[in-house]
Protein backbone atom coordinates (compact mmCIF):
# COMPACT_ATOMS: atom_id res chain seq x y z
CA UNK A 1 96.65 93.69 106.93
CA UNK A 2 95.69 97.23 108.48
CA UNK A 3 97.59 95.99 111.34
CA UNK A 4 100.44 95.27 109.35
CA UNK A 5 99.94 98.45 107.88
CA UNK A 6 100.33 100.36 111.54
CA UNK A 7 103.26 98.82 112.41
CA UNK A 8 104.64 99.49 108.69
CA UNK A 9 103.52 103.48 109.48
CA UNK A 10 105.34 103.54 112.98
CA UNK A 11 108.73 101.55 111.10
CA UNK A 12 108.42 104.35 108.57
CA UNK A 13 108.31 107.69 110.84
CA UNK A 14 110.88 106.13 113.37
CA UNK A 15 113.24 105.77 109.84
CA UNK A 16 112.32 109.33 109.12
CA UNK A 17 113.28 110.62 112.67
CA UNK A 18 116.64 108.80 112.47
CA UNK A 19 117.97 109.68 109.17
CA UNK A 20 119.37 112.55 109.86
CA UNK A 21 121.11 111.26 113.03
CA UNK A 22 123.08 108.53 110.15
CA UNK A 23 124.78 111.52 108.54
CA UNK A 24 125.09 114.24 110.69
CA UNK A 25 127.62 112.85 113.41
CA UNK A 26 130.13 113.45 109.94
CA UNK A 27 128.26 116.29 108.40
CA UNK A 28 127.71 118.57 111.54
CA UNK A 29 131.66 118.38 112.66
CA UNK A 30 132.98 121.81 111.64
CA UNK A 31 135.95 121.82 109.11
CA UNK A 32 138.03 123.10 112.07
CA UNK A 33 137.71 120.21 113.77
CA UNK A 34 138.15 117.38 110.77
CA UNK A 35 140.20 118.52 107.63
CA UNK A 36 141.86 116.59 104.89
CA UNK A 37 141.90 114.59 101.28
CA UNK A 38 138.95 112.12 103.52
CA UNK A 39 136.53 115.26 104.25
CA UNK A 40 134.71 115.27 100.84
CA UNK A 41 134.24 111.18 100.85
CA UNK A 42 133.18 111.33 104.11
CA UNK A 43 130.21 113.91 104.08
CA UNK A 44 129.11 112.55 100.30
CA UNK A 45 128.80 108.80 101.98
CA UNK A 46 127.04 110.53 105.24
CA UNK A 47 124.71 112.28 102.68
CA UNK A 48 124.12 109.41 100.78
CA UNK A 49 123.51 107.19 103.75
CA UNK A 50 121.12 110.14 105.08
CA UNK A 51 118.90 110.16 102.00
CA UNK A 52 119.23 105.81 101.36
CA UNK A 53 117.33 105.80 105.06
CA UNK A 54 115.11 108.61 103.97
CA UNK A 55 114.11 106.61 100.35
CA UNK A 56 113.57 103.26 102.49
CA UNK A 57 111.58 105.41 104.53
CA UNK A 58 109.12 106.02 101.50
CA UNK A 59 109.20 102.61 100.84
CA UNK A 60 107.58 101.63 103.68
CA UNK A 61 105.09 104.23 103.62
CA UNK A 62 104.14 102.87 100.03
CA UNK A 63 103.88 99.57 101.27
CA UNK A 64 101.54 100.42 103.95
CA UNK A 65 99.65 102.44 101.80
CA UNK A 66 98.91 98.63 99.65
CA UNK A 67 98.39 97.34 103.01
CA UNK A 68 95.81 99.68 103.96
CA UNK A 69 94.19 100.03 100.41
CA UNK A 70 94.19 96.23 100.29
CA UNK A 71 92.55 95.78 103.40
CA UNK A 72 89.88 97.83 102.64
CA UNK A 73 89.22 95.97 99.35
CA UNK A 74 88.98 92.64 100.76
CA UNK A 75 86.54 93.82 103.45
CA UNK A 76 84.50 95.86 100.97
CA UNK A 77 84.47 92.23 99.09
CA UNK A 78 83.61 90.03 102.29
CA UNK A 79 80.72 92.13 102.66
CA UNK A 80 79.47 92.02 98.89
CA UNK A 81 79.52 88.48 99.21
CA UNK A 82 77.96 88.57 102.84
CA UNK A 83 75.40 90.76 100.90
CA UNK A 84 74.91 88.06 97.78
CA UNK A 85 74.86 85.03 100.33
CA UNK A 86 72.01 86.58 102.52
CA UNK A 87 69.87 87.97 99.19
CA UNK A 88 70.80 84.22 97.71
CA UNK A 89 69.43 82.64 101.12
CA UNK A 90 65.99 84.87 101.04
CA UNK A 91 65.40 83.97 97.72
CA UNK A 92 65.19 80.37 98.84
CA UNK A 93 68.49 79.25 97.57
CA UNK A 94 70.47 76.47 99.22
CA UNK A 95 73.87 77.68 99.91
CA UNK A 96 76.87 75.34 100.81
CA UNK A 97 78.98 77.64 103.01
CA UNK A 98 81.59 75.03 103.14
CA UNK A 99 83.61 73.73 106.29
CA UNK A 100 84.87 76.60 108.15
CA UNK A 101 86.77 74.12 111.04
């Protein structure tokens, strides 16, 4: 799962990087250059567009924050039980570990 978690990370700063580059082709065109009744529509969608990458963006860092946190929980709980099993085994109890193939 931290692995997961990595690759979520990366996914999330290369959204971050590109967001802008969604909207600004439209946004950054001077009104010189592109005027009219399709102006307004066009730099609202471009802005909307901008910040819909940039929310996805947190997404993904909030899911590899679960992945991470999660990750960490289940090894904290291998080794409790790792811990139980060997204190379990020294006190002389017989432990079926199950099959593992």
């Amino acid at each position: 799962m931290a692995q997961i978690a990595f690759g979520v990370v990366r996914l999330q700063a290369h959204l971050e990087v590109e967001a802008p580059k969604a909207g600004n082709p439209v946004l950054n065109l001077m009104l010189s250059d592109w005027q009219g009744n399709a102006r307004g529509a066009a730099d609202t969608r471009a802005e909307s567009l901008t910040r819909w990458i940039r929310n996805t963006a947190d997404k993904f860092g909030d899911l590899a924050e679960v992945l991470q946190n999660g990750a960490t929980n289940i090894r904290n709980a291998i080794t409790a039980l790792e811990s139980r099993a060997t204190l379990a085994d020294s006190r002389g109890y017989i432990l079926d570990r199950g099959s593992r193939g």
